[in-house]
PDB file of N, CA and C in Angstrom:
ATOM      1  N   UNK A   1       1.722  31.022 -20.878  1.00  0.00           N
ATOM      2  CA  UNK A   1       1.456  30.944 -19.471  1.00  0.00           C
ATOM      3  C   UNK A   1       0.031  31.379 -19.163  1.00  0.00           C
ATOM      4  N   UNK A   2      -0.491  32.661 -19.683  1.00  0.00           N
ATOM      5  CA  UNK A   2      -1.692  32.749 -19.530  1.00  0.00           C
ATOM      6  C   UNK A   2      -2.707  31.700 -19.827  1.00  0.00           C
ATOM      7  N   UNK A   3      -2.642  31.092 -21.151  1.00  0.00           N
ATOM      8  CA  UNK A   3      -3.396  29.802 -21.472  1.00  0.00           C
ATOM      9  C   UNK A   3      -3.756  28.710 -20.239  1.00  0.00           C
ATOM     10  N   UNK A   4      -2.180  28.831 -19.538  1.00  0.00           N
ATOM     11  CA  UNK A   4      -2.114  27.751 -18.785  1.00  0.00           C
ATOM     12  C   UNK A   4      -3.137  27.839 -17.148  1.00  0.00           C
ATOM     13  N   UNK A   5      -2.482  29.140 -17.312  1.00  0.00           N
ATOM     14  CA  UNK A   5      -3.598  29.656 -16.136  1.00  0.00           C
ATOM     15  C   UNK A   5      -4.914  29.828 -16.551  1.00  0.00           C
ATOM     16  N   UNK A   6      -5.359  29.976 -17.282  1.00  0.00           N
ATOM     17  CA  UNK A   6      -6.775  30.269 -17.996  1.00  0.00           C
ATOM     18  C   UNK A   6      -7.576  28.907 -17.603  1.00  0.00           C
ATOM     19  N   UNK A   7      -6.803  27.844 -18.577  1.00  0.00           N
ATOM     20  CA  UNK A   7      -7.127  26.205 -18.541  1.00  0.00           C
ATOM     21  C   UNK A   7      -6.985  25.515 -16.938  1.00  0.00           C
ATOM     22  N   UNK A   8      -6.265  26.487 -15.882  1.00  0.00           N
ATOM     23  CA  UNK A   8      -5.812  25.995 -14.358  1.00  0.00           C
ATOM     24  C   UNK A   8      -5.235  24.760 -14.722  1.00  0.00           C
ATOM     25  N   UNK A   9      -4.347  24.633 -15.460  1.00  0.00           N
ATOM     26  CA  UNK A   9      -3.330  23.991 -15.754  1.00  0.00           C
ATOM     27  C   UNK A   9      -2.127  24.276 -14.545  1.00  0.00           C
ATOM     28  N   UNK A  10      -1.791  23.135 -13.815  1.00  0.00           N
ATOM     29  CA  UNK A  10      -0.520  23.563 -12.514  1.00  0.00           C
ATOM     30  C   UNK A  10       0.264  23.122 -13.390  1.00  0.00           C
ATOM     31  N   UNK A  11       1.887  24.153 -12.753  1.00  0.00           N
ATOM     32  CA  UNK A  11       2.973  24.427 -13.481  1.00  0.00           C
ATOM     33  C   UNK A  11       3.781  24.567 -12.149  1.00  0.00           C
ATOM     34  N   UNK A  12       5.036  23.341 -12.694  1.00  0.00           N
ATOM     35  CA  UNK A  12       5.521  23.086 -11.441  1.00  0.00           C
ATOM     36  C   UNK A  12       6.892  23.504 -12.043  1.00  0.00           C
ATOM     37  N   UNK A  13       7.801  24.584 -11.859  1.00  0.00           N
ATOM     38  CA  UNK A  13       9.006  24.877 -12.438  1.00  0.00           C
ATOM     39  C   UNK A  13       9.927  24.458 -11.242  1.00  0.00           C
ATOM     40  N   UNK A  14      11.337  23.202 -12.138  1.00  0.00           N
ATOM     41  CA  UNK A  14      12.377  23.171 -11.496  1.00  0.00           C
ATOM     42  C   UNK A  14      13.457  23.892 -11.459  1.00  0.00           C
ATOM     43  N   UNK A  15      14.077  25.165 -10.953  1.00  0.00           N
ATOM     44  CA  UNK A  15      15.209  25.645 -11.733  1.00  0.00           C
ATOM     45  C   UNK A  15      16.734  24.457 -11.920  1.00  0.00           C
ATOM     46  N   UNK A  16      17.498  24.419 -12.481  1.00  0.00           N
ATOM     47  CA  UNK A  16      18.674  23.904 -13.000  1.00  0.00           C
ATOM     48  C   UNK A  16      19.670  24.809 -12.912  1.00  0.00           C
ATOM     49  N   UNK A  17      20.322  25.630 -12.010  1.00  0.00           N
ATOM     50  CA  UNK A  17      20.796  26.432 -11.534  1.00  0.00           C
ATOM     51  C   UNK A  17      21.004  27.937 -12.259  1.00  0.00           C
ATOM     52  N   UNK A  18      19.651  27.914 -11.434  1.00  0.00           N
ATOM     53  CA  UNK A  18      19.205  29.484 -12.750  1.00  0.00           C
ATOM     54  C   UNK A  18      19.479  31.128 -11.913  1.00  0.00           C
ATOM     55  N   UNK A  19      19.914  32.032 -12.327  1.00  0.00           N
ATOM     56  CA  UNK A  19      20.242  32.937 -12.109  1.00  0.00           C
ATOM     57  C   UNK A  19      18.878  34.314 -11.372  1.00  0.00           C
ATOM     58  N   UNK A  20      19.132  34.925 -11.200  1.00  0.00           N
ATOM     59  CA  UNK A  20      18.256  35.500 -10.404  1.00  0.00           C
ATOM     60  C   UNK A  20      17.273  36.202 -11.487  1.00  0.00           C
ATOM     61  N   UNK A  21      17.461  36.322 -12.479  1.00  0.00           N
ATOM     62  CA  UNK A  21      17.056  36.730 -13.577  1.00  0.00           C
ATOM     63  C   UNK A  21      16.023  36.014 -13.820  1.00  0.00           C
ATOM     64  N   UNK A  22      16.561  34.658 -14.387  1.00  0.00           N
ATOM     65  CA  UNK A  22      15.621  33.788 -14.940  1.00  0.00           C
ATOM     66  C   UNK A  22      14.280  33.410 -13.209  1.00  0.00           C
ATOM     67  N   UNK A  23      14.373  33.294 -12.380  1.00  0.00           N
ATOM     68  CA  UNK A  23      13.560  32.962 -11.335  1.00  0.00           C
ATOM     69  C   UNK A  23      12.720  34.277 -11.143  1.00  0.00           C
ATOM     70  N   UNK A  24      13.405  35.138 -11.511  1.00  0.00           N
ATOM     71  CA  UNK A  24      12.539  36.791 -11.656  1.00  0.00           C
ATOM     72  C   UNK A  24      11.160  36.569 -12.476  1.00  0.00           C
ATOM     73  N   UNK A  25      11.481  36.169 -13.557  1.00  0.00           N
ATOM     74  CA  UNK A  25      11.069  36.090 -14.929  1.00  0.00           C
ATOM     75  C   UNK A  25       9.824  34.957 -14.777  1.00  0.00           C
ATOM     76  N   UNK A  26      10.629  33.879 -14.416  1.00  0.00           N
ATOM     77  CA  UNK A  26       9.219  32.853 -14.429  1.00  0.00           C
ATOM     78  C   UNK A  26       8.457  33.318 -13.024  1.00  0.00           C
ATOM     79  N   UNK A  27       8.759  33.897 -12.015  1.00  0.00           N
ATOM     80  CA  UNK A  27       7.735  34.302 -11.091  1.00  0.00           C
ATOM     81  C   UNK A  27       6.998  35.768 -11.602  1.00  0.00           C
ATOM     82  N   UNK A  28       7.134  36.177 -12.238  1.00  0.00           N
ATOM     83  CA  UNK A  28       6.539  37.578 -13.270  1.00  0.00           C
ATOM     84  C   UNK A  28       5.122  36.435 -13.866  1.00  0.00           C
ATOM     85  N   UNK A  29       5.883  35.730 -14.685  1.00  0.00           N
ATOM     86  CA  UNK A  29       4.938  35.208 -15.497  1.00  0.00           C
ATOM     87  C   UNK A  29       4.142  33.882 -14.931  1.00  0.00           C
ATOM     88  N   UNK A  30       4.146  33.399 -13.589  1.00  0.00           N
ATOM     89  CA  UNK A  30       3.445  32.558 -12.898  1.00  0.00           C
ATOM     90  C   UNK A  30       2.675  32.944 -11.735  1.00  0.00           C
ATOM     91  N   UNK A  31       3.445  34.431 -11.539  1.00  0.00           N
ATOM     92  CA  UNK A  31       2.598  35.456 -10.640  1.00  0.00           C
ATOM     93  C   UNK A  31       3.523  34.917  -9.112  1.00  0.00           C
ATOM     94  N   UNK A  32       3.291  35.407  -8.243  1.00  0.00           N
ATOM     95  CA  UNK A  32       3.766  35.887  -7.046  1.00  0.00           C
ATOM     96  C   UNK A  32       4.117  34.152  -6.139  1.00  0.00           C
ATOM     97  N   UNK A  33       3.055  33.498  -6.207  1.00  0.00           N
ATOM     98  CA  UNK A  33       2.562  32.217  -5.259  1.00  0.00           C
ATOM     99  C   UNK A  33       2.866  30.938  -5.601  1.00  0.00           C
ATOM    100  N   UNK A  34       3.834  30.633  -7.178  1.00  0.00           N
ATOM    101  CA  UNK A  34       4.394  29.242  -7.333  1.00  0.00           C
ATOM    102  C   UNK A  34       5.903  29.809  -6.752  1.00  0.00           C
ATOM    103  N   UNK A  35       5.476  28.559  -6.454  1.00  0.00           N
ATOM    104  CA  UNK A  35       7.423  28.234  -5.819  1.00  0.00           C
ATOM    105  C   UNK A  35       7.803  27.879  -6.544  1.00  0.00           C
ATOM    106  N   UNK A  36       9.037  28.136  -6.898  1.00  0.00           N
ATOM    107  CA  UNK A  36       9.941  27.207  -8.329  1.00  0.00           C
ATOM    108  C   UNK A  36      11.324  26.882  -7.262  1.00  0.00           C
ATOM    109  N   UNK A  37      10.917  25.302  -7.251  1.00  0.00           N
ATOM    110  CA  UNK A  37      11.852  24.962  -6.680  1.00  0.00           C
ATOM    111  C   UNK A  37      13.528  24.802  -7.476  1.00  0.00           C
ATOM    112  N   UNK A  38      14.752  24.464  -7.002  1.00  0.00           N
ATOM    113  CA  UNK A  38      16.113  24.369  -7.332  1.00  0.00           C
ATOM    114  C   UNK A  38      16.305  23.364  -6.945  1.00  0.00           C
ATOM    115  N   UNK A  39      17.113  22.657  -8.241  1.00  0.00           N
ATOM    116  CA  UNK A  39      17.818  21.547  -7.931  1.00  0.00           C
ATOM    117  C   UNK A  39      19.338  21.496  -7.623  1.00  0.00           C
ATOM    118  N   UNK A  40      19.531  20.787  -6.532  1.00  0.00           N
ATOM    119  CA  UNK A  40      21.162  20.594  -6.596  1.00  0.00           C
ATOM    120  C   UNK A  40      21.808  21.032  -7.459  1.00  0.00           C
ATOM    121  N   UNK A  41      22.909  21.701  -7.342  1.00  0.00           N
ATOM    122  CA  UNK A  41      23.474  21.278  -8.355  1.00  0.00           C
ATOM    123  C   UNK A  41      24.894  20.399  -7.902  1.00  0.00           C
ATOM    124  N   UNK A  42      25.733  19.997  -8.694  1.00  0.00           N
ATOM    125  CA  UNK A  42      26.943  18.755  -8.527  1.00  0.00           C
ATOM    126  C   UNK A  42      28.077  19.251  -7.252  1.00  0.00           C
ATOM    127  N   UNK A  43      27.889  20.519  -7.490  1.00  0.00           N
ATOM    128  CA  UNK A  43      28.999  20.836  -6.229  1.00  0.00           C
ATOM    129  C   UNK A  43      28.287  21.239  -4.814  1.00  0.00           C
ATOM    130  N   UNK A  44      26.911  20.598  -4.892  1.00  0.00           N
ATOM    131  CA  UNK A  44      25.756  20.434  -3.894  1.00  0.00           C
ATOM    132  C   UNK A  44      25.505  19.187  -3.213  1.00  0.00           C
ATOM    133  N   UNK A  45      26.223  18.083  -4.435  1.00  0.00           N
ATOM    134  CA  UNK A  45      25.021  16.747  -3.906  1.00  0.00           C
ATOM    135  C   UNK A  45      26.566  16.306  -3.100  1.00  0.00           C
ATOM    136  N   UNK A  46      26.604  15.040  -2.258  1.00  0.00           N
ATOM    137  CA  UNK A  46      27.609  14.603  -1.676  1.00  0.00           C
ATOM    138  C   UNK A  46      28.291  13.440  -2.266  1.00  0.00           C
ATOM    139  N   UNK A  47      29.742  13.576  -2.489  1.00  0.00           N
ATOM    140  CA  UNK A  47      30.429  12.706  -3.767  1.00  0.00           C
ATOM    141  C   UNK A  47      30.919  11.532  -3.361  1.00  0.00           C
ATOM    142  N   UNK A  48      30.125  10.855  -1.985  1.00  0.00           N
ATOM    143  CA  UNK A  48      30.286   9.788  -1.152  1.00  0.00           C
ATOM    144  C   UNK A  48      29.348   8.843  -1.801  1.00  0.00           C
ATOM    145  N   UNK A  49      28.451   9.775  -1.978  1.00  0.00           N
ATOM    146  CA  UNK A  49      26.745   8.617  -2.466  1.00  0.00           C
ATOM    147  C   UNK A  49      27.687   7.507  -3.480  1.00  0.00           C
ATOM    148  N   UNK A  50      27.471   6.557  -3.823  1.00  0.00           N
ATOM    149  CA  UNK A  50      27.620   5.442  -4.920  1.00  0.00           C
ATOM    150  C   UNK A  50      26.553   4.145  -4.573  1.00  0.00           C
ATOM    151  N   UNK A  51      26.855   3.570  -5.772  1.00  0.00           N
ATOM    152  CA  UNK A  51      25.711   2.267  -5.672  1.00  0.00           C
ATOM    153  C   UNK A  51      26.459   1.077  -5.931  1.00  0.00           C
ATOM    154  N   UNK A  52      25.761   0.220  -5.301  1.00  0.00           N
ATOM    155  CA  UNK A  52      26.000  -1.336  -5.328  1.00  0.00           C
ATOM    156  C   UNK A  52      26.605  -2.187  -6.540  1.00  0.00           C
ATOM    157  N   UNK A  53      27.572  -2.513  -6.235  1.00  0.00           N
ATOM    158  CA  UNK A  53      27.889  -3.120  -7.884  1.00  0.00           C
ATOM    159  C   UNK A  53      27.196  -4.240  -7.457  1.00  0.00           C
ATOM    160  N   UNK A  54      26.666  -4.299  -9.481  1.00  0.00           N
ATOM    161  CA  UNK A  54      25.093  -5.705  -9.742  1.00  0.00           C
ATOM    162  C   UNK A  54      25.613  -6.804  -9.393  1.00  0.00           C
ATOM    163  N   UNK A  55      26.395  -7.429  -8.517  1.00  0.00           N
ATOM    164  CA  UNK A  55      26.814  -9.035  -8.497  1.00  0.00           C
ATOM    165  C   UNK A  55      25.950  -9.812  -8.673  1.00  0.00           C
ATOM    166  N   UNK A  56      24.833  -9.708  -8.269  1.00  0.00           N
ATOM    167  CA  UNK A  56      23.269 -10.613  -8.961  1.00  0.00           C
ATOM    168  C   UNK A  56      22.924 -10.606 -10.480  1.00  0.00           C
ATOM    169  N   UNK A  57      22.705  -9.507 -10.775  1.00  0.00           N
ATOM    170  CA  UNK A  57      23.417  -9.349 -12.037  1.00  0.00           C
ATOM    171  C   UNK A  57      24.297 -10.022 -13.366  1.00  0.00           C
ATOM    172  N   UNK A  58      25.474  -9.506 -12.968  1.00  0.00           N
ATOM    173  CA  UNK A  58      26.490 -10.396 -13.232  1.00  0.00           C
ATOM    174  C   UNK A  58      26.437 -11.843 -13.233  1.00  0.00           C
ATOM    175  N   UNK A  59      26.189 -12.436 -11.755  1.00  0.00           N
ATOM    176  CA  UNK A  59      26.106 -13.714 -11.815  1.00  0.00           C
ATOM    177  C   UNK A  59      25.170 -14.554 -12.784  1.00  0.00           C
ATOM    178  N   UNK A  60      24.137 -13.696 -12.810  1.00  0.00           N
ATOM    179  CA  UNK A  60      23.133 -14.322 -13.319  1.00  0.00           C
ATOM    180  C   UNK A  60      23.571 -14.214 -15.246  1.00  0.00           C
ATOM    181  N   UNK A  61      23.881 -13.296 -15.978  1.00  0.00           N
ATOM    182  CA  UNK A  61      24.594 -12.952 -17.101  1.00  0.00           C
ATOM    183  C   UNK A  61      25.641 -14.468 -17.554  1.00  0.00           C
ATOM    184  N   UNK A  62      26.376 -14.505 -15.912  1.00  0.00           N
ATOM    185  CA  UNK A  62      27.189 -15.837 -16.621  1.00  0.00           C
ATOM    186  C   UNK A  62      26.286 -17.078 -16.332  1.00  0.00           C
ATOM    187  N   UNK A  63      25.549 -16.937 -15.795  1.00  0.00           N
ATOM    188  CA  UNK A  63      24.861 -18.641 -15.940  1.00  0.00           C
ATOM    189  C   UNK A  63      24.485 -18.819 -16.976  1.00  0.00           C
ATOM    190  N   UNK A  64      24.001 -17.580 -17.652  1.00  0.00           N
ATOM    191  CA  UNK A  64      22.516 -17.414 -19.252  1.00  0.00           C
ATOM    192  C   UNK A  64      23.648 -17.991 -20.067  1.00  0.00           C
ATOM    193  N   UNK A  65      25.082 -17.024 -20.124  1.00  0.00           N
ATOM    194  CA  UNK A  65      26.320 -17.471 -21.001  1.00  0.00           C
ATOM    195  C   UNK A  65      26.428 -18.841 -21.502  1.00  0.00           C
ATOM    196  N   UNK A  66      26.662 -19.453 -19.428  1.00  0.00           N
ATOM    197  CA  UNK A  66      27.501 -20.840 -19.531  1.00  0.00           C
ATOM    198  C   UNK A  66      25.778 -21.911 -20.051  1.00  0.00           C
ATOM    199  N   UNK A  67      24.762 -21.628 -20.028  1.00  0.00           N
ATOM    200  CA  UNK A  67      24.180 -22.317 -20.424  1.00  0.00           C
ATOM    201  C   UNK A  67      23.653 -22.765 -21.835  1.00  0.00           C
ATOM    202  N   UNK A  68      23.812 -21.129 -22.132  1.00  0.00           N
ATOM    203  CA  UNK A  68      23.804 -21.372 -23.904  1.00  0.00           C
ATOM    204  C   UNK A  68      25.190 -21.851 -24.676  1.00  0.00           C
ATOM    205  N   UNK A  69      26.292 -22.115 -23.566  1.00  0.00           N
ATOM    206  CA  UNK A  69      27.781 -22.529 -24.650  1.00  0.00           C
ATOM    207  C   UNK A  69      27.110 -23.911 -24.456  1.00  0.00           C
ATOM    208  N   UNK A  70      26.602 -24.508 -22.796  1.00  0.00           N
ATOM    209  CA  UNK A  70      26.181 -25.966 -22.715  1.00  0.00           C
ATOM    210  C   UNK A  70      25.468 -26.474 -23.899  1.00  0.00           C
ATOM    211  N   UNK A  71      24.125 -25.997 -24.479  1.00  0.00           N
ATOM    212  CA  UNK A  71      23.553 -26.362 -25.005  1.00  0.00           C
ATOM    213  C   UNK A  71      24.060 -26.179 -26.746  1.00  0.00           C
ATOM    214  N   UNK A  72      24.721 -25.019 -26.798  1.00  0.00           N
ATOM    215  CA  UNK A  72      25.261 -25.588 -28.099  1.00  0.00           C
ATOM    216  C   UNK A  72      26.785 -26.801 -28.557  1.00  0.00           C
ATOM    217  N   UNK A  73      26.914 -27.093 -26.977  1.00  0.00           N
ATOM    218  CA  UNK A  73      28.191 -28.394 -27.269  1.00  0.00           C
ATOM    219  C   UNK A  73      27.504 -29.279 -27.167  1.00  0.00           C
ATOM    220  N   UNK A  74      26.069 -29.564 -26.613  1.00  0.00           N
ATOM    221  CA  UNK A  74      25.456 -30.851 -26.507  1.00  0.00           C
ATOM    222  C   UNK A  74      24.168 -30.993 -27.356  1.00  0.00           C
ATOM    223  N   UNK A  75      24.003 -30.180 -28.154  1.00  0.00           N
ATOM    224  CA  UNK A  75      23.005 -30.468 -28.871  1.00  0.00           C
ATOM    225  C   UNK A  75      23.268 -30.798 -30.478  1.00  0.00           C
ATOM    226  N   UNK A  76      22.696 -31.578 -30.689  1.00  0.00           N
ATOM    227  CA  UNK A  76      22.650 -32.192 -31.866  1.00  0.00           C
ATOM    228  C   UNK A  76      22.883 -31.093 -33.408  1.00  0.00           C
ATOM    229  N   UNK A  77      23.584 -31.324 -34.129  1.00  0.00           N
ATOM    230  CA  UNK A  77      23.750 -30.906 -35.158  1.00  0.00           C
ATOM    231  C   UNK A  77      22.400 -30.585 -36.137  1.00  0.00           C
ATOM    232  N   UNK A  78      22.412 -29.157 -37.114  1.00  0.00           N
ATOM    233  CA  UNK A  78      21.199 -29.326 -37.652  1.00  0.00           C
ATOM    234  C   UNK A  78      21.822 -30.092 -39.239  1.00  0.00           C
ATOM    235  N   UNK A  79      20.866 -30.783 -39.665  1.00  0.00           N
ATOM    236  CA  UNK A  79      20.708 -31.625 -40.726  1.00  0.00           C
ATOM    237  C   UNK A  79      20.274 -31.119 -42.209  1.00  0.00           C
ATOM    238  N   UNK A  80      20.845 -30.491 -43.177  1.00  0.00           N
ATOM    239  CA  UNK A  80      20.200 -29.888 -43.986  1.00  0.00           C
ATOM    240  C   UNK A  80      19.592 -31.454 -45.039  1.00  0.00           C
ATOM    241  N   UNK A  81      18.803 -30.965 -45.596  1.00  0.00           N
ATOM    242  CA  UNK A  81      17.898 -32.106 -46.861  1.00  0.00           C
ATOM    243  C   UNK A  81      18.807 -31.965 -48.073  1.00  0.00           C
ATOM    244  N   UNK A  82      19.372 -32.876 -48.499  1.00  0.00           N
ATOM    245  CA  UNK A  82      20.402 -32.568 -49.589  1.00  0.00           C
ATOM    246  C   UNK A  82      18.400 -33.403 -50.708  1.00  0.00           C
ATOM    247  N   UNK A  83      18.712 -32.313 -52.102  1.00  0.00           N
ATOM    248  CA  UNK A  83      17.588 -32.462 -53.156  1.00  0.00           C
ATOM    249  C   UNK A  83      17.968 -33.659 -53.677  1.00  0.00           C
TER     250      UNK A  83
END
């Protein structure tokens, strides 16, 4: 940490649901004036959020499908060179 401060290297600490200990500790050793912010944690965030199922996606997956079965029922056989 000193290095880092030496070099004025910024140091942006996220905690991950850290105990009063550990936020003690990295503000000891980052000195008084970084904020170390906290992230959510799971029994924080709201269990409503969800996302879009890919139907564009998808759709598009079966066209690539149905076009490569097309082209291998309509395309010509390969021909090996008998010696």
């Amino acid at each position: 940490m000193a290095a880092f401060q030496r070099d004025r290297i910024p140091v942006r600490v996220v905690g991950l649901n850290p105990s009063a200990q550990d936020v003690s500790l990295f503000q000891r050793l980052l000195g008084g004036g970084v904020p170390i912010a906290q992230a959510p944690t799971l029994d924080q965030v709201p269990a409503h959020r969800t996302t879009a199922f890919p139907l564009a996606l998808v759709l598009l997956t079966l066209v690539a499908a149905l076009a490569v079965a097309a082209r291998e029922l309509w395309s010509p056989r390969l021909a090996w060179r008998q010696r």
